[in-house]
N, C-alpha and C. Protein backbone atom coordinates (compact mmCIF):
# COMPACT_ATOMS: atom_id res chain seq x y z
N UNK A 1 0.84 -1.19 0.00
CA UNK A 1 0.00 0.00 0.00
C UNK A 1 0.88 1.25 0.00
N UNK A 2 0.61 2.05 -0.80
CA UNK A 2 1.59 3.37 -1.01
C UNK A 2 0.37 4.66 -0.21
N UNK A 3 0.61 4.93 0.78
CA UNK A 3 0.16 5.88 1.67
C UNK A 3 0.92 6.50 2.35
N UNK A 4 0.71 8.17 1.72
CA UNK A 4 1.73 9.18 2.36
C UNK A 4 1.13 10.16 3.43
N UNK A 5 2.15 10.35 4.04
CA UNK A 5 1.75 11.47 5.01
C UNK A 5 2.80 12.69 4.72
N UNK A 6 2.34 13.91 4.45
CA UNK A 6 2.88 15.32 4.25
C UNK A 6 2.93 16.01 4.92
N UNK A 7 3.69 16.34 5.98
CA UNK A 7 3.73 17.02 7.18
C UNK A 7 5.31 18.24 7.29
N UNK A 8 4.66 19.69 7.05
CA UNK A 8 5.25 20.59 6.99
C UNK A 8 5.59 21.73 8.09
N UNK A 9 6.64 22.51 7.89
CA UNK A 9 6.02 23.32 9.24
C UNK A 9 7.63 23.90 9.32
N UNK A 10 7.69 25.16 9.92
CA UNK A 10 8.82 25.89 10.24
C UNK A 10 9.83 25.40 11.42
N UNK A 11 11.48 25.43 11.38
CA UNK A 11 12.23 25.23 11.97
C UNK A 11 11.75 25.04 13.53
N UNK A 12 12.04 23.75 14.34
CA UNK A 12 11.88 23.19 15.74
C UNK A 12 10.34 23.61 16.40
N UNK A 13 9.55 23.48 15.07
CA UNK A 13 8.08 23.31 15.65
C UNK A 13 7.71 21.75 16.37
N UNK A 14 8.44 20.80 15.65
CA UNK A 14 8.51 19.62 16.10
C UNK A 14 8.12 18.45 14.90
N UNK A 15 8.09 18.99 13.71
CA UNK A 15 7.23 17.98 12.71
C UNK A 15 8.36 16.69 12.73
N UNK A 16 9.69 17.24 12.93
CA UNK A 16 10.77 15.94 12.33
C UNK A 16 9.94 15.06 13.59
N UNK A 17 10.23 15.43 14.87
CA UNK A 17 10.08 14.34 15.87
C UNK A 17 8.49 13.59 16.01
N UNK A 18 7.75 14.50 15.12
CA UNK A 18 6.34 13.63 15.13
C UNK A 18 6.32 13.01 14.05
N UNK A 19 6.95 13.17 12.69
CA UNK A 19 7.35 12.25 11.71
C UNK A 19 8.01 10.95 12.05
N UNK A 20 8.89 10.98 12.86
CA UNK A 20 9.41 10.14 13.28
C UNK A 20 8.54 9.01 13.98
N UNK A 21 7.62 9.65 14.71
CA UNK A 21 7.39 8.66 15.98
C UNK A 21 6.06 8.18 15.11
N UNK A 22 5.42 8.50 14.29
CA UNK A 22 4.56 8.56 13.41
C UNK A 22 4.67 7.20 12.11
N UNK A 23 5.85 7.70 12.12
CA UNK A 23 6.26 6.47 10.88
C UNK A 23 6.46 5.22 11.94
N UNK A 24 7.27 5.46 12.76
CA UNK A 24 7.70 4.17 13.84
C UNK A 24 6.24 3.36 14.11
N UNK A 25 5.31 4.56 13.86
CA UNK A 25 3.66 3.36 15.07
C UNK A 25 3.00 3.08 14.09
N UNK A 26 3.41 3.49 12.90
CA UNK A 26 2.05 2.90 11.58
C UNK A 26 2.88 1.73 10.93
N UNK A 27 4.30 1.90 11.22
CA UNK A 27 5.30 1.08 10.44
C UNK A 27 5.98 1.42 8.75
N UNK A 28 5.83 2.88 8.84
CA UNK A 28 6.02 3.51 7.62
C UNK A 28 7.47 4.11 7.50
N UNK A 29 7.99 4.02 6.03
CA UNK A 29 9.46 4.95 5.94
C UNK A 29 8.89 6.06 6.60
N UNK A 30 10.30 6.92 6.48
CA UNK A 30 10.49 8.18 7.22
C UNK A 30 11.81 8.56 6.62
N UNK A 31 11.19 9.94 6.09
CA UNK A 31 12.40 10.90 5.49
C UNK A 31 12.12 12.56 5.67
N UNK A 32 13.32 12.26 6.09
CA UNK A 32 13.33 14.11 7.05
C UNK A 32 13.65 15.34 5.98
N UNK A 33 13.31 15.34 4.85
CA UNK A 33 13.52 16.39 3.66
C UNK A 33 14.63 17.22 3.83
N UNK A 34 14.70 18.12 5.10
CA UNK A 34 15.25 18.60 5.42
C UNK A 34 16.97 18.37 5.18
N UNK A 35 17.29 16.97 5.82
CA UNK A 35 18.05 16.46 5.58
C UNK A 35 19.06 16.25 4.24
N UNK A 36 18.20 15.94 2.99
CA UNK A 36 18.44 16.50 1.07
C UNK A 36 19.19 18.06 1.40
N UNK A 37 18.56 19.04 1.92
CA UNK A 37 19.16 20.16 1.99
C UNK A 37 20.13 20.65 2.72
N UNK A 38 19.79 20.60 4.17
CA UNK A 38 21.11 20.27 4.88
C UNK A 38 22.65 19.28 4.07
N UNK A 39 22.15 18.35 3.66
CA UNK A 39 23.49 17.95 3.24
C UNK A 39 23.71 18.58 1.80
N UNK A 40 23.46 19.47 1.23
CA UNK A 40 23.40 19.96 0.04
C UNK A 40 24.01 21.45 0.71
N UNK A 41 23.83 21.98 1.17
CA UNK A 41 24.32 23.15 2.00
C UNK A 41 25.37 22.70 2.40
N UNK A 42 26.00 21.53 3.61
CA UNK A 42 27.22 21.64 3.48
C UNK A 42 28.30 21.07 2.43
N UNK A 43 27.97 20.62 1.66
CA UNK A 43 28.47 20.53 0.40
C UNK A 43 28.95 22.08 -0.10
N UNK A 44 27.87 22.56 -0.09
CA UNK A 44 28.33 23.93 -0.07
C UNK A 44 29.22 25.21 0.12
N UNK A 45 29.23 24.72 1.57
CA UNK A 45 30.29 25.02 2.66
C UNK A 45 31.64 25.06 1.94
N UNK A 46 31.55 23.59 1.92
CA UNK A 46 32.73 22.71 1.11
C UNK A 46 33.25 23.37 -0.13
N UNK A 47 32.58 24.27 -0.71
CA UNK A 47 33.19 25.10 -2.06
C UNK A 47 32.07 24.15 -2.94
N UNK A 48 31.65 23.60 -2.84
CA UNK A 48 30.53 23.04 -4.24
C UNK A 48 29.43 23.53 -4.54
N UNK A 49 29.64 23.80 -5.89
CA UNK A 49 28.26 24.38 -6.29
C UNK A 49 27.26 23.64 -6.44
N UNK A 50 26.28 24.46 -5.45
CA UNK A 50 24.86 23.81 -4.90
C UNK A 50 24.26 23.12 -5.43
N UNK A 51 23.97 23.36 -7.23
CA UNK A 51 23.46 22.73 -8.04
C UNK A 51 23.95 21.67 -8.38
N UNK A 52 25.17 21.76 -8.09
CA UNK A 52 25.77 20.01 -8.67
C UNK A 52 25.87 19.54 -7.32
N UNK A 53 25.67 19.44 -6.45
CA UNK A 53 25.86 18.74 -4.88
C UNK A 53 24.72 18.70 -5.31
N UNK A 54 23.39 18.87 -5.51
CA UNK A 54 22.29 18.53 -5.35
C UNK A 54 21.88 17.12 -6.27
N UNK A 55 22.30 17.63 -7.53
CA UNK A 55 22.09 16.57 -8.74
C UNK A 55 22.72 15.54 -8.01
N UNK A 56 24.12 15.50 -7.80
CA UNK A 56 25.03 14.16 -7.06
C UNK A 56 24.54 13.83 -5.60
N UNK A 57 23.90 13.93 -5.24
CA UNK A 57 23.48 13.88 -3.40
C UNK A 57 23.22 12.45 -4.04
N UNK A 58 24.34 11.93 -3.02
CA UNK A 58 24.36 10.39 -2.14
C UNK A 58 23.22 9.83 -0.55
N UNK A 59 22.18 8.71 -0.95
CA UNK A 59 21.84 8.53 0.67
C UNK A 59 23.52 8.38 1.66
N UNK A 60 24.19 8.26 1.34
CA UNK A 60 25.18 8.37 2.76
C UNK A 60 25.64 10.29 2.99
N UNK A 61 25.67 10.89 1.88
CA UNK A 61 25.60 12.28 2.59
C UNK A 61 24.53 12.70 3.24
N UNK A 62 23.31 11.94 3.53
CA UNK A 62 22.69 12.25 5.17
C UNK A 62 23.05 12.05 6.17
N UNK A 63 23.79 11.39 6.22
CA UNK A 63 24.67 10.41 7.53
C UNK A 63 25.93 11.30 7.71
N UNK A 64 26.12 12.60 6.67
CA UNK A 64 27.52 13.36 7.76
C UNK A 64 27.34 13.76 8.92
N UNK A 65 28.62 14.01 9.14
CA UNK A 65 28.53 14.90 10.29
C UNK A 65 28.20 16.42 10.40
N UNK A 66 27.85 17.08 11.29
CA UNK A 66 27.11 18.37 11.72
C UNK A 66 25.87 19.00 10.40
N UNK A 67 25.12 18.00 10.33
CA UNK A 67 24.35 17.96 9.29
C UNK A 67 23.21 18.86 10.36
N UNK A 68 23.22 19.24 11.68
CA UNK A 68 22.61 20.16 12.72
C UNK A 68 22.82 20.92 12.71
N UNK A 69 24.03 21.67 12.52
CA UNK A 69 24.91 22.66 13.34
C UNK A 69 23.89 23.86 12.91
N UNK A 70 24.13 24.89 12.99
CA UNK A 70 23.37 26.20 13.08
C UNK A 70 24.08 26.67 11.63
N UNK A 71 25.88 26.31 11.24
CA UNK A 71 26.41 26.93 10.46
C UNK A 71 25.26 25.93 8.58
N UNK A 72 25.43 24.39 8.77
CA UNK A 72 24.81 24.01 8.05
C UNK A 72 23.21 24.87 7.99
N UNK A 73 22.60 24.79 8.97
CA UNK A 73 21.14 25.61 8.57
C UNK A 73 20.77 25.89 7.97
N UNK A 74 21.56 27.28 8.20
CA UNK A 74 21.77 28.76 7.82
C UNK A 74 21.85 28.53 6.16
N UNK A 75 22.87 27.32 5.82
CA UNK A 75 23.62 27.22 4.20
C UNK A 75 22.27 26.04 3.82
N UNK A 76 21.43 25.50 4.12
CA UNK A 76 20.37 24.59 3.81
C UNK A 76 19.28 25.77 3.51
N UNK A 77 18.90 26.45 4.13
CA UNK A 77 17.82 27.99 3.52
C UNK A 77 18.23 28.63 2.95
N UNK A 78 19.94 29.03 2.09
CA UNK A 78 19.98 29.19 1.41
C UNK A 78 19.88 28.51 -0.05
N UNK A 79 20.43 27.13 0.16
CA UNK A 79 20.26 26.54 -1.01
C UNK A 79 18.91 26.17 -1.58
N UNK A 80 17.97 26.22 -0.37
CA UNK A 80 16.27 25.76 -0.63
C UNK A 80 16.19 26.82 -1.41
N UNK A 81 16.55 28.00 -1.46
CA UNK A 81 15.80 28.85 -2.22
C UNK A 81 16.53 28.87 -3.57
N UNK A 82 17.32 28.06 -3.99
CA UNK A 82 17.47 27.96 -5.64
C UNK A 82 16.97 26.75 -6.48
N UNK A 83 15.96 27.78 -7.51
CA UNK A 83 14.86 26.20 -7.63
C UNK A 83 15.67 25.68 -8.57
N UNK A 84 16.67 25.73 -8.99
CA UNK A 84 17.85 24.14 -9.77
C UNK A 84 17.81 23.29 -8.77
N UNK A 85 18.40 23.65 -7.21
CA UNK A 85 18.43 22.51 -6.42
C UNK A 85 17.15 21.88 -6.10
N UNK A 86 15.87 23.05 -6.11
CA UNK A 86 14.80 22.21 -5.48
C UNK A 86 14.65 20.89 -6.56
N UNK A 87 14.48 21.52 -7.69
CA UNK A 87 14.18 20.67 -8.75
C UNK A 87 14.90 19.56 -9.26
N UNK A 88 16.16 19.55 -8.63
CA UNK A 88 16.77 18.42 -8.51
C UNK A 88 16.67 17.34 -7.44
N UNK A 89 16.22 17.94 -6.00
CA UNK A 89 15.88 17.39 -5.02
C UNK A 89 14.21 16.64 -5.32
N UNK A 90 13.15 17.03 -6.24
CA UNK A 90 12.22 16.93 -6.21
C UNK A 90 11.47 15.31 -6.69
N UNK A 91 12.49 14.95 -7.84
CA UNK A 91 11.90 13.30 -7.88
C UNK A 91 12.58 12.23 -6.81
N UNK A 92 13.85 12.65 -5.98
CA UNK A 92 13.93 11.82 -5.04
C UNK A 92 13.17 11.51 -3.86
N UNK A 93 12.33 12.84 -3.60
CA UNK A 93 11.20 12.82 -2.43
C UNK A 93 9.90 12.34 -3.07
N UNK A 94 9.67 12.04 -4.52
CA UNK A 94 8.46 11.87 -5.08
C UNK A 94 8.57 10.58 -4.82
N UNK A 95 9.80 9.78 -5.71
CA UNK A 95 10.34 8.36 -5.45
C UNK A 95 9.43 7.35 -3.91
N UNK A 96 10.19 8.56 -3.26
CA UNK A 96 10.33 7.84 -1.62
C UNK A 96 8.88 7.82 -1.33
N UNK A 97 7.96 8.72 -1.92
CA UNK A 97 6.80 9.09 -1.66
C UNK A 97 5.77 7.84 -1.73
N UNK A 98 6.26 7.25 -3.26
CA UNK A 98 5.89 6.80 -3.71
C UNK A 98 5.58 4.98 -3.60
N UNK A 99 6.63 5.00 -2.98
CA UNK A 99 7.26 3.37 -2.24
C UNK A 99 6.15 2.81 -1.55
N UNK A 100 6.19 1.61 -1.95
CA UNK A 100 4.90 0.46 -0.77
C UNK A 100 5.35 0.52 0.03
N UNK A 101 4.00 -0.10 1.14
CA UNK A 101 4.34 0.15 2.30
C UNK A 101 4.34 1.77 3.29
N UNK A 102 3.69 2.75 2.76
CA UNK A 102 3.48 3.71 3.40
C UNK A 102 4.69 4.65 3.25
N UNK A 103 4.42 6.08 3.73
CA UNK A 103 5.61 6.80 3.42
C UNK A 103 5.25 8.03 4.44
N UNK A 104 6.14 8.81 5.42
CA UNK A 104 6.49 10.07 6.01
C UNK A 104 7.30 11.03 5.39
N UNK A 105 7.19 12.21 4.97
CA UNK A 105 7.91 12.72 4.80
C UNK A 105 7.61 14.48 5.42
N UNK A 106 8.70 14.93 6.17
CA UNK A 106 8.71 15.87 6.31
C UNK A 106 9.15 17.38 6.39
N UNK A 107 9.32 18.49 5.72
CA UNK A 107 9.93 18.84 5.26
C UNK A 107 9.14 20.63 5.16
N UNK A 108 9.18 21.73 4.03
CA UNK A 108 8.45 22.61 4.33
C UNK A 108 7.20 22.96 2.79
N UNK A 109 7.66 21.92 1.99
CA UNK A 109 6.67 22.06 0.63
C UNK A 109 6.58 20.78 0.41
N UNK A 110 5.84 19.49 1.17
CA UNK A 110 5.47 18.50 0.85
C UNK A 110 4.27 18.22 0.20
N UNK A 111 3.59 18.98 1.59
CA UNK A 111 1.82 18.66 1.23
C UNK A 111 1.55 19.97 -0.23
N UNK A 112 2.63 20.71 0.14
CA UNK A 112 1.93 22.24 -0.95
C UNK A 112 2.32 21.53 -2.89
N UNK A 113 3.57 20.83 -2.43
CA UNK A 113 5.13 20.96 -3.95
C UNK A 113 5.23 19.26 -4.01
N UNK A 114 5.71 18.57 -3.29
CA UNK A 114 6.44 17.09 -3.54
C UNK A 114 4.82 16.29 -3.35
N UNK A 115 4.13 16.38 -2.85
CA UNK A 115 2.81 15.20 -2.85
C UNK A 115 1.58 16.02 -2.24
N UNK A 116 1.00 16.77 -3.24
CA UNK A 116 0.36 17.91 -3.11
C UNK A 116 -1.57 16.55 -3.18
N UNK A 117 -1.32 15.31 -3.56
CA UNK A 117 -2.47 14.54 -3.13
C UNK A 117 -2.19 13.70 -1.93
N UNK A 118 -1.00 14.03 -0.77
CA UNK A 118 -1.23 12.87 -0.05
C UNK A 118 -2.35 12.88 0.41
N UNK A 119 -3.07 11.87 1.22
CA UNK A 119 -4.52 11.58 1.32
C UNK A 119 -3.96 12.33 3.21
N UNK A 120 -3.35 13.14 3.92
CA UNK A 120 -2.95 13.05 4.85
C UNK A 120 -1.99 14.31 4.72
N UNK A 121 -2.07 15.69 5.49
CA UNK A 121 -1.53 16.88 5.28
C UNK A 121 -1.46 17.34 6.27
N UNK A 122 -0.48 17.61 7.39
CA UNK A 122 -0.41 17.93 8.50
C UNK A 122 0.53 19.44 8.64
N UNK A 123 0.42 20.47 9.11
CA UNK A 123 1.25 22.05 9.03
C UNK A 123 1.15 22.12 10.74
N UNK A 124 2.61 21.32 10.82
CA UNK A 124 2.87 21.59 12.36
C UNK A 124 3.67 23.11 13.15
N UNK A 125 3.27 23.61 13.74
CA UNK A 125 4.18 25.14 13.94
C UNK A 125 4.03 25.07 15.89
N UNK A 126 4.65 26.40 15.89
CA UNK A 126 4.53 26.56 17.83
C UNK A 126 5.11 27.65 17.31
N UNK A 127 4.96 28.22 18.53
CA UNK A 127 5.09 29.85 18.43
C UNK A 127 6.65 30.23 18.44
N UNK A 128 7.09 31.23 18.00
CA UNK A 128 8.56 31.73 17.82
C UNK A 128 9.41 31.32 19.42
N UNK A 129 8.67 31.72 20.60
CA UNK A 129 9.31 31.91 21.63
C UNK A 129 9.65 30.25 21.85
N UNK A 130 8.80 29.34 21.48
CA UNK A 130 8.72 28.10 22.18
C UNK A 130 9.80 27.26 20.86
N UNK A 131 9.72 27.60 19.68
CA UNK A 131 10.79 27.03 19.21
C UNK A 131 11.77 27.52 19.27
N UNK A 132 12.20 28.79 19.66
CA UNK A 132 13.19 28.80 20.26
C UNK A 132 13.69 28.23 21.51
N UNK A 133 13.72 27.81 22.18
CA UNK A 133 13.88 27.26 23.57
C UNK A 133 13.74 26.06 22.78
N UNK A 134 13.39 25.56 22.41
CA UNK A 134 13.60 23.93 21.72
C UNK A 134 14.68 23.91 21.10
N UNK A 135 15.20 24.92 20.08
CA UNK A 135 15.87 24.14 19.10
C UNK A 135 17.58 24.63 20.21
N UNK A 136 17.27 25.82 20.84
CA UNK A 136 17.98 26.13 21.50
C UNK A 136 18.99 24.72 22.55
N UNK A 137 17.65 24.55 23.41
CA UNK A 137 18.01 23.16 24.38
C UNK A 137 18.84 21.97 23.38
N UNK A 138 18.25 21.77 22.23
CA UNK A 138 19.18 20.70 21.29
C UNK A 138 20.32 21.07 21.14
N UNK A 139 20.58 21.89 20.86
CA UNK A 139 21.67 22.42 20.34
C UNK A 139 23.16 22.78 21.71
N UNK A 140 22.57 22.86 22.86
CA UNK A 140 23.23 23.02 23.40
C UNK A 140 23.94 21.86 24.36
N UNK A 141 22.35 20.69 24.22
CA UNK A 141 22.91 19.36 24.05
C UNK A 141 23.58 18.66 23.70
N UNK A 142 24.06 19.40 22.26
CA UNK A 142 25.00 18.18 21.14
C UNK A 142 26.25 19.24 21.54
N UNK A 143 26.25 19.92 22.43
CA UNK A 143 28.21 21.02 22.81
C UNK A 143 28.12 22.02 21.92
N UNK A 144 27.02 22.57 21.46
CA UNK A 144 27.11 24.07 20.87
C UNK A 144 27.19 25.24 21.87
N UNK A 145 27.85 26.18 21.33
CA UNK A 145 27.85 27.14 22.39
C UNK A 145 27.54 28.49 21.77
N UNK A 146 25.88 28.39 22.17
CA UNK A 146 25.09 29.45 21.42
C UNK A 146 24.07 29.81 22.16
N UNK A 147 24.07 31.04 22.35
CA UNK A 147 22.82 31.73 23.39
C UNK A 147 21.39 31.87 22.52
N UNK A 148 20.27 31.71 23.78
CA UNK A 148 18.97 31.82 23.19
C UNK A 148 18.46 32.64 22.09
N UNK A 149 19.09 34.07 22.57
CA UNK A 149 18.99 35.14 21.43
C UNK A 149 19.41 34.93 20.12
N UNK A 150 20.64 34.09 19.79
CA UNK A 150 20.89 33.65 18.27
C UNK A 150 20.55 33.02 18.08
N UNK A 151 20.02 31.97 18.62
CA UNK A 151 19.02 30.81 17.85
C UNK A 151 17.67 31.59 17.84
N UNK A 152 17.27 32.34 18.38
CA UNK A 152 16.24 33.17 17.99
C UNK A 152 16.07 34.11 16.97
N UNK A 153 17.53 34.76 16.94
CA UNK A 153 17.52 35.08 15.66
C UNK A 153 17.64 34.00 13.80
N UNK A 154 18.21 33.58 14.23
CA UNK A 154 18.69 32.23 13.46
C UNK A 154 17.27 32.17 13.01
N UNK A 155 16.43 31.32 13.98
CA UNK A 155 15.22 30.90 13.16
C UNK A 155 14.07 31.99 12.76
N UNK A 156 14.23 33.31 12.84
CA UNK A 156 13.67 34.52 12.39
C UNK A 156 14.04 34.46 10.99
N UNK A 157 15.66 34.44 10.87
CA UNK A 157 16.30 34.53 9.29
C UNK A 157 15.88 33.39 8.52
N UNK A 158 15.67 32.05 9.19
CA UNK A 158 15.06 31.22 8.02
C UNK A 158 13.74 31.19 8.14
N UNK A 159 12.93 31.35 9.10
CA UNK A 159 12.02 31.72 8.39
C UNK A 159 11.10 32.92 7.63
N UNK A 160 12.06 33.65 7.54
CA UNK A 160 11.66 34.79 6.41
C UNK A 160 12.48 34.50 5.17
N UNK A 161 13.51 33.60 5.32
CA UNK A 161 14.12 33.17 3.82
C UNK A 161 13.17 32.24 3.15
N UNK A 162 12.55 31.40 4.14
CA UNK A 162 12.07 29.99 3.77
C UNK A 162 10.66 30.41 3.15
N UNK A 163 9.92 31.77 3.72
CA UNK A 163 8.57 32.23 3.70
C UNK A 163 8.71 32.62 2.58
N UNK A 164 9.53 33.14 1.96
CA UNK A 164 9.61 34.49 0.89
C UNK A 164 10.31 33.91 -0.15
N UNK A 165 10.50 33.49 -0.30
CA UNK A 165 11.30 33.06 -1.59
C UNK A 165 10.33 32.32 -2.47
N UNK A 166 10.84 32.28 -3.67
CA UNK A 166 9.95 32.42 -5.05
C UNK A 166 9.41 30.86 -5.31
N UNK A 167 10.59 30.20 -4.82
CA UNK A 167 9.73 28.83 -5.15
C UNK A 167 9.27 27.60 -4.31
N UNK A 168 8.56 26.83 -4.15
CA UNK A 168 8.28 26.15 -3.15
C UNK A 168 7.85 27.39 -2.10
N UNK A 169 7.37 28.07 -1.21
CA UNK A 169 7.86 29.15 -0.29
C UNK A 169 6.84 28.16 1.17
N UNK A 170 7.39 28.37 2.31
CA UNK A 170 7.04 27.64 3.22
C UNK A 170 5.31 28.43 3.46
N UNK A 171 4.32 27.42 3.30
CA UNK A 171 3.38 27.96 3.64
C UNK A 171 1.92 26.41 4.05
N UNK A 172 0.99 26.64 4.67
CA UNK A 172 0.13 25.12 4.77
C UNK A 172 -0.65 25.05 3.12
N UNK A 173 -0.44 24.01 2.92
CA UNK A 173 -1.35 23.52 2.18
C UNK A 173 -2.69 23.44 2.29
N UNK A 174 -3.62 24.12 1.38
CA UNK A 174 -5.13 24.57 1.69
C UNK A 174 -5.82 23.62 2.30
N UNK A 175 -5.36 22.33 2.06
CA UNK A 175 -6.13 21.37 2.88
C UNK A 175 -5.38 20.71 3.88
N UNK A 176 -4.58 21.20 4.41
CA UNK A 176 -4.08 20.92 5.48
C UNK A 176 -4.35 21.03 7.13
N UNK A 177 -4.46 20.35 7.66
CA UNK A 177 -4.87 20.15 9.15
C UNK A 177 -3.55 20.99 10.00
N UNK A 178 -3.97 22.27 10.36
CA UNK A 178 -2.46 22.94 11.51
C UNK A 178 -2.93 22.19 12.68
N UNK A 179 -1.45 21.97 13.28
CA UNK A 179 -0.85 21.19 15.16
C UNK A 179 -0.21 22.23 15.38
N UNK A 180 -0.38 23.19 16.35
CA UNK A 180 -0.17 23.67 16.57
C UNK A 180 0.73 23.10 18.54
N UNK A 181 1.97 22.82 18.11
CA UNK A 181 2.30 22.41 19.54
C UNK A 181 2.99 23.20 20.69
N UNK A 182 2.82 24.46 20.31
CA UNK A 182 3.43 25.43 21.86
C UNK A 182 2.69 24.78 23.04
N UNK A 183 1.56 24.39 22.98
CA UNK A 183 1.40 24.46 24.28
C UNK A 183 1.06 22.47 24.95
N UNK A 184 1.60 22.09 23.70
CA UNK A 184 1.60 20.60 24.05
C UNK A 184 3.13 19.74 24.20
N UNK A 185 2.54 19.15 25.01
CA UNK A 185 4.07 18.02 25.40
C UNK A 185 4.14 17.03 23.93
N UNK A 186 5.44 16.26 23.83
CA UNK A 186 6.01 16.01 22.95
C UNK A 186 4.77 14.98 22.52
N UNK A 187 4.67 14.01 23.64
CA UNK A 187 3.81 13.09 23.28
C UNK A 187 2.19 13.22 23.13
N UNK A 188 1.94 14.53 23.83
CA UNK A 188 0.37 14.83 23.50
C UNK A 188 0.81 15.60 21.37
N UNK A 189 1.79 16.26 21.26
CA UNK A 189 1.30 16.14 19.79
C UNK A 189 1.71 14.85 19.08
N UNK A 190 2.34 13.72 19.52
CA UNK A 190 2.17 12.60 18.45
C UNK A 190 1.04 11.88 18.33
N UNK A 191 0.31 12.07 19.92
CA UNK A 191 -0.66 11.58 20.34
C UNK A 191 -1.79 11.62 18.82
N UNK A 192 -1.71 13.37 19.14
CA UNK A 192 -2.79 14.00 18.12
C UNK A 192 -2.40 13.73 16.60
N UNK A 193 -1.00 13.77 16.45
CA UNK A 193 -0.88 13.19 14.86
C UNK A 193 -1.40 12.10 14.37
N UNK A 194 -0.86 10.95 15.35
CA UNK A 194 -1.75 9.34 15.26
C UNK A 194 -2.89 9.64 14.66
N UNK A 195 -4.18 10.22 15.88
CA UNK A 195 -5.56 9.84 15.94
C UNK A 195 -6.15 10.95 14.19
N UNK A 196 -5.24 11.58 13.67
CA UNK A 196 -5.21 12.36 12.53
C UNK A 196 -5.59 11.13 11.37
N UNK A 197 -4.34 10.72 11.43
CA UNK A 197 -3.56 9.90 10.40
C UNK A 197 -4.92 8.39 10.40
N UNK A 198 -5.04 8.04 11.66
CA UNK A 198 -5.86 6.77 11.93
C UNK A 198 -6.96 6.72 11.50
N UNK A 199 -7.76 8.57 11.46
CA UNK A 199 -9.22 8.70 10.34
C UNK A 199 -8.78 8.44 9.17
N UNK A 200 -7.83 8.94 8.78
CA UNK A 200 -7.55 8.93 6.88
C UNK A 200 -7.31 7.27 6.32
N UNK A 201 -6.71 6.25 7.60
CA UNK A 201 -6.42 5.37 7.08
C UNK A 201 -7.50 4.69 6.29
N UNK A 202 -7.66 3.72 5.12
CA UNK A 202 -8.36 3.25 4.49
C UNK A 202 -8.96 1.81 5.50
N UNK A 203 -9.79 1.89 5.08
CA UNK A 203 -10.12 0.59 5.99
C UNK A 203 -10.04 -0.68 5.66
């Protein structure tokens, strides 16, 4: 059975970690979109031009290292916004989309750009203050040494890069269901993703 779920949403709202736990309880892949770009950005870094790191993106360049860092990010919202790379990134997420056995993917133009029929459209967000303090706490977890205020700024700059830009631009899909999780614990929004996902399932 090829059944997708499209679940979008701005920097440390929480969609990766409800994608995750989401795919784990239905028994479905799981691919963090994000990830295509992030490692396409530090490629970047690296002196490569974006467009050809994109065309060549290897599944093991998800698996580098500091594919988190704040410096990758920063170079992943820039490269989202050149549609050579999107458009090169775009039949590998269709691919994955597409696969038996069910499919997660999450990212910020799934439900709108890469699987604009999944039967299943989720636009997860939380408010500026609360993803900050999230992505913040991660980050300072993995030995970064970065105060609240720049990761606050940080995710201000991508998401006005990610909002505004010409193609794909981060926004919900008209038929999309918003989760809104500022004011929910981790597991009350997977909770709510489940019982989402569990109406749409076919019977």
């Amino acid at each position: 059975m090829a059944f997708t779920i499209a679940i979008d949403g701005p920097a440390a709202a929480g969609k990766g970690t409800i994608g995750r736990a989401v795919a784990k309880h239905f028994g479905f892949a799981h691919l963090d979109t994000g990830l295509l770009y992030r490692a396409t950005g530090r490629r970047m870094l690296e002196d490569t031009d974006p467009v050809e790191a994109a065309r060549n993106l290897r599944a093991s360049d998800l698996d580098a290292e500091n594919l988190r860092s704040p410096e990758v990010a920063q170079a992943a919202s820039r490269v989202a916004a050149i549609p050579e790379v999107r458009e090169a990134l775009v039949n590998f997420q269709r691919a994955f989309a597409a696969r038996g056995g069910g499919a997660v993917l999450d990212g910020r133009d799934i439900g709108t750009v890469i699987c604009p029929d999944a039967p299943v459209k989720l636009y997860v967000t939380a408010s500026d203050e609360v993803r900050a303090r999230r992505r913040h706490a991660e980050l300072v977890a993995k030995g970064h040494d970065i105060s609240l205020a720049e990761v606050a700024e940080d995710l201000r700059l991508r998401d006005a890069r990610d909002s505004a830009r010409a193609t794909a631009p981060l926004k919900p899909a008209e038929d999309a269901l918003t989760l809104d999780s500022s004011d929910m614990s981790i597991e009350q929004a997977i909770a709510t993703a489940i019982a989402i996902v569990e109406k749409a399932l076919p019977e």
